[in-house]
C-alpha atoms as a PDB file:
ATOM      1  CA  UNK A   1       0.000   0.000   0.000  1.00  0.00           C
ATOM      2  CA  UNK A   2       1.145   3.536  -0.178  1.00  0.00           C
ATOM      3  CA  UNK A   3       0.856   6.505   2.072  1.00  0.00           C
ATOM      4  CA  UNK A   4       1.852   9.666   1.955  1.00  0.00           C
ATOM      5  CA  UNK A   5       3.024  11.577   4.931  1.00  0.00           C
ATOM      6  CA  UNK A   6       2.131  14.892   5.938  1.00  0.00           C
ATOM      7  CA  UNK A   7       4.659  16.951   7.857  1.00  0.00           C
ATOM      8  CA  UNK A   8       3.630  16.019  11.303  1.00  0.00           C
ATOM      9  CA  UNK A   9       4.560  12.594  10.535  1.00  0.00           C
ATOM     10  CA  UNK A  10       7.955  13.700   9.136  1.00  0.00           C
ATOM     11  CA  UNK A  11       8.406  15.244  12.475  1.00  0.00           C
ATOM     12  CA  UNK A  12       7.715  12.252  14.233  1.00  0.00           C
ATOM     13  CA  UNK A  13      10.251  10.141  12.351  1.00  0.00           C
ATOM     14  CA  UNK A  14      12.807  12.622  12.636  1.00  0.00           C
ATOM     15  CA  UNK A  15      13.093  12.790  16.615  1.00  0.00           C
ATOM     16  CA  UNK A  16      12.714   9.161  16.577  1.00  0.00           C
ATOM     17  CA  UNK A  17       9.096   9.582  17.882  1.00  0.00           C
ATOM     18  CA  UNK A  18       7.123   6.785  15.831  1.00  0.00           C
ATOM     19  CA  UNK A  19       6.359   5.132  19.221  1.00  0.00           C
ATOM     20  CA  UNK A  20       4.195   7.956  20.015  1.00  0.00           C
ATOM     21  CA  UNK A  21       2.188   7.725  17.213  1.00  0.00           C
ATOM     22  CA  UNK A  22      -1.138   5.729  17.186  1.00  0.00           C
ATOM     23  CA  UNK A  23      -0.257   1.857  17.208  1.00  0.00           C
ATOM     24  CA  UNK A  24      -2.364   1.812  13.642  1.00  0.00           C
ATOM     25  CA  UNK A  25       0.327   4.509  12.056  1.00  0.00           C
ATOM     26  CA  UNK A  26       3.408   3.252  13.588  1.00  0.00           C
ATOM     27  CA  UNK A  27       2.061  -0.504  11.998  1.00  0.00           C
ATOM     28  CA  UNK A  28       2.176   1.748   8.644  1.00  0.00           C
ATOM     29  CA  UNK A  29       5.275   3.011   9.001  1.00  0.00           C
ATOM     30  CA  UNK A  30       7.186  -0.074  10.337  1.00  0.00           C
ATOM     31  CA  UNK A  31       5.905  -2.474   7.752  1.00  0.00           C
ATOM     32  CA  UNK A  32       8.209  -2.820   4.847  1.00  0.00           C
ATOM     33  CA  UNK A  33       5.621  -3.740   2.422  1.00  0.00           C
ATOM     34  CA  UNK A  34       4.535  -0.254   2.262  1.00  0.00           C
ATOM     35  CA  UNK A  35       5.415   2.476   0.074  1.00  0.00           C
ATOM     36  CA  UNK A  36       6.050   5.746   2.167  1.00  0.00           C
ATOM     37  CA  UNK A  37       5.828   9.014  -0.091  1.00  0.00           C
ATOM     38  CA  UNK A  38       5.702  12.789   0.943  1.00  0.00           C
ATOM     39  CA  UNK A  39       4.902  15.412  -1.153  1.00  0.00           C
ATOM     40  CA  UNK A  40       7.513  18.201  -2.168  1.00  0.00           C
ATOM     41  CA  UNK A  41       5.413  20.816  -0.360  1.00  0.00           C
ATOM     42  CA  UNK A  42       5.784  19.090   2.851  1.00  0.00           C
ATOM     43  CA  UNK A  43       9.416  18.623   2.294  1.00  0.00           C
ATOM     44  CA  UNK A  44       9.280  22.699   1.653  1.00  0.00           C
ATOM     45  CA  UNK A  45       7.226  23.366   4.633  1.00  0.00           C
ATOM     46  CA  UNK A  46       9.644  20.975   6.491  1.00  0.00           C
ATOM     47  CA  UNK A  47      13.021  22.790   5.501  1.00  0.00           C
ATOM     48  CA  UNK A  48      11.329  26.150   6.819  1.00  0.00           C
ATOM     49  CA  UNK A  49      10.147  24.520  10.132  1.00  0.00           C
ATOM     50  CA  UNK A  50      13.973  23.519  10.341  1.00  0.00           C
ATOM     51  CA  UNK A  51      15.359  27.240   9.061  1.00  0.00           C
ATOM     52  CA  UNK A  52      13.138  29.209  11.630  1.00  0.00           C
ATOM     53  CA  UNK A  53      14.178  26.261  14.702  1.00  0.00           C
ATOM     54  CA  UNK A  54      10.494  24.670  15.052  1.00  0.00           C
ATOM     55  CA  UNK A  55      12.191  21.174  14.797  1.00  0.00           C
ATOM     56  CA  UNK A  56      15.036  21.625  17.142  1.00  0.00           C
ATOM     57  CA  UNK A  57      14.720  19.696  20.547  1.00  0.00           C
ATOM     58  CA  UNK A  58      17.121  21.023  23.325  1.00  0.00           C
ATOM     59  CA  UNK A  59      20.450  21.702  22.301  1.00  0.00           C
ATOM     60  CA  UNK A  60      19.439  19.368  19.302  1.00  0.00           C
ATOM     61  CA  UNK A  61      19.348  21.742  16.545  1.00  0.00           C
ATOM     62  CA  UNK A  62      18.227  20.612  12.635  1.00  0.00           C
ATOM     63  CA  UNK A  63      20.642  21.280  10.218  1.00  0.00           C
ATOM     64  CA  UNK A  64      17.386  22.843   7.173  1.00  0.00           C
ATOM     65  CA  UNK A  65      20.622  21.779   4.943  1.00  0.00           C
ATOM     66  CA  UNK A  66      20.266  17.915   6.160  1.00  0.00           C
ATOM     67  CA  UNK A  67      16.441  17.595   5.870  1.00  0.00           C
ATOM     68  CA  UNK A  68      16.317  16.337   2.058  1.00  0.00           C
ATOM     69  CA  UNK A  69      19.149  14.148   3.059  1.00  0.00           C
ATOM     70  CA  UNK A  70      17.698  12.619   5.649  1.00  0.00           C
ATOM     71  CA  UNK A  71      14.022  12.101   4.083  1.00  0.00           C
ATOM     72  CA  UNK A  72      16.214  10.178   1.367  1.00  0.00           C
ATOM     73  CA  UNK A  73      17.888   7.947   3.832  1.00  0.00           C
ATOM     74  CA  UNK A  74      14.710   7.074   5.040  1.00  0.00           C
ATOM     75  CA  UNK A  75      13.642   5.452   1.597  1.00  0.00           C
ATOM     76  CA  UNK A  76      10.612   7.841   1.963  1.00  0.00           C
ATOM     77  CA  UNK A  77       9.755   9.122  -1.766  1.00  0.00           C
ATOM     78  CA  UNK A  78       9.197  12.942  -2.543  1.00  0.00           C
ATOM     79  CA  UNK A  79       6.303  13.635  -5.273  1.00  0.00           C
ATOM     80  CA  UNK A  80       6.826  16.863  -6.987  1.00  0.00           C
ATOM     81  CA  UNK A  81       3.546  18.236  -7.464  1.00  0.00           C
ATOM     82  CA  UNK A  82       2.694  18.328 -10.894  1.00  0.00           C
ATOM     83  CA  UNK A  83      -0.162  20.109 -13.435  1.00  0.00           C
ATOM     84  CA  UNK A  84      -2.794  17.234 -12.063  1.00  0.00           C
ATOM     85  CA  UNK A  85      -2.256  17.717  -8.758  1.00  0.00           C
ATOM     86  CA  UNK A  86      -3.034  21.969  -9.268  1.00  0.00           C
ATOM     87  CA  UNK A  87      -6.475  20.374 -11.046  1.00  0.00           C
ATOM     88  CA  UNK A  88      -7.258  18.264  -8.112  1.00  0.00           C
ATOM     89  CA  UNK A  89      -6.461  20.793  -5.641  1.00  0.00           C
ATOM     90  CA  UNK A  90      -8.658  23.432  -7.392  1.00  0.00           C
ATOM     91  CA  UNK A  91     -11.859  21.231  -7.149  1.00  0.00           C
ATOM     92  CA  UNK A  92     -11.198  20.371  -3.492  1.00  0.00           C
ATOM     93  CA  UNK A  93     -14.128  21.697  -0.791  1.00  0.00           C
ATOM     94  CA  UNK A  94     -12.985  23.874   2.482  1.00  0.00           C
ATOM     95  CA  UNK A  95     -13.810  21.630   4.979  1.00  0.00           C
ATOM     96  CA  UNK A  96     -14.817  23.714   8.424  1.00  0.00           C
ATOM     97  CA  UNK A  97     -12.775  26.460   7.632  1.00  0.00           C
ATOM     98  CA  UNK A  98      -9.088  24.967   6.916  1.00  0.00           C
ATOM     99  CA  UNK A  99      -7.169  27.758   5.404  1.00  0.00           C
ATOM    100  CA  UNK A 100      -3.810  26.300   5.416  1.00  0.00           C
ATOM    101  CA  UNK A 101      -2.840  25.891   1.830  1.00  0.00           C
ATOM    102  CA  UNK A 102       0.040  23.252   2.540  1.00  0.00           C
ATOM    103  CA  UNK A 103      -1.960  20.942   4.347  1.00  0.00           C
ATOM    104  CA  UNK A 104      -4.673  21.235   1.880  1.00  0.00           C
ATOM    105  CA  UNK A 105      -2.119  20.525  -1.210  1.00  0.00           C
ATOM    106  CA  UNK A 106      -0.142  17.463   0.568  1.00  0.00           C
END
């Protein structure tokens, strides 16, 4: 199956957090059958958490220059978002008010 990650997620993975996650997501993420993709919005939105410190931990700080690096490692996929993606997006409803346009497009 494949699933693609939203930035939270991302976040998880990086601190080494799966464990907190819901027992049905960490089963997703820890079984190697499945195909883990992210889209290249979240990997934007995740460089910029990492440039303005929102994903440092302590004296732990994230490098914004080792994030596509380390998504890589991780044999997580990035999908560029593409001309079909723009046409989806377009058609989708506001559901109870959502404004954020990168969780809406990932």
């Amino acid at each position: 199956m494949r699933y693609c990650l939203d930035t939270n997620i991302l976040e998880f993975m990086l601190h080494s957090r799966e464990t907190d996650l819901h027992e049905d997501i960490f089963a997703i993420l820890s079984d190697y059958e499945n195909t883990l993709l992210t889209s290249s919005v979240c990997v934007h939105e995740f460089i910029h958490l990492a440039q303005i410190g929102k994903l440092d931990r302590g004296k732990r700080k994230t490098n914004p220059d080792d994030i596509l690096k380390w998504i890589e490692s991780t044999g997580i996929e990035i999908v560029s978002v593409c001309r079909r993606h723009l046409l989806r997006y377009s058609a989708l409803p506001m559901h109870n008010g959502h404004r954020d346009p990168n969780n809406r497009m990932t």
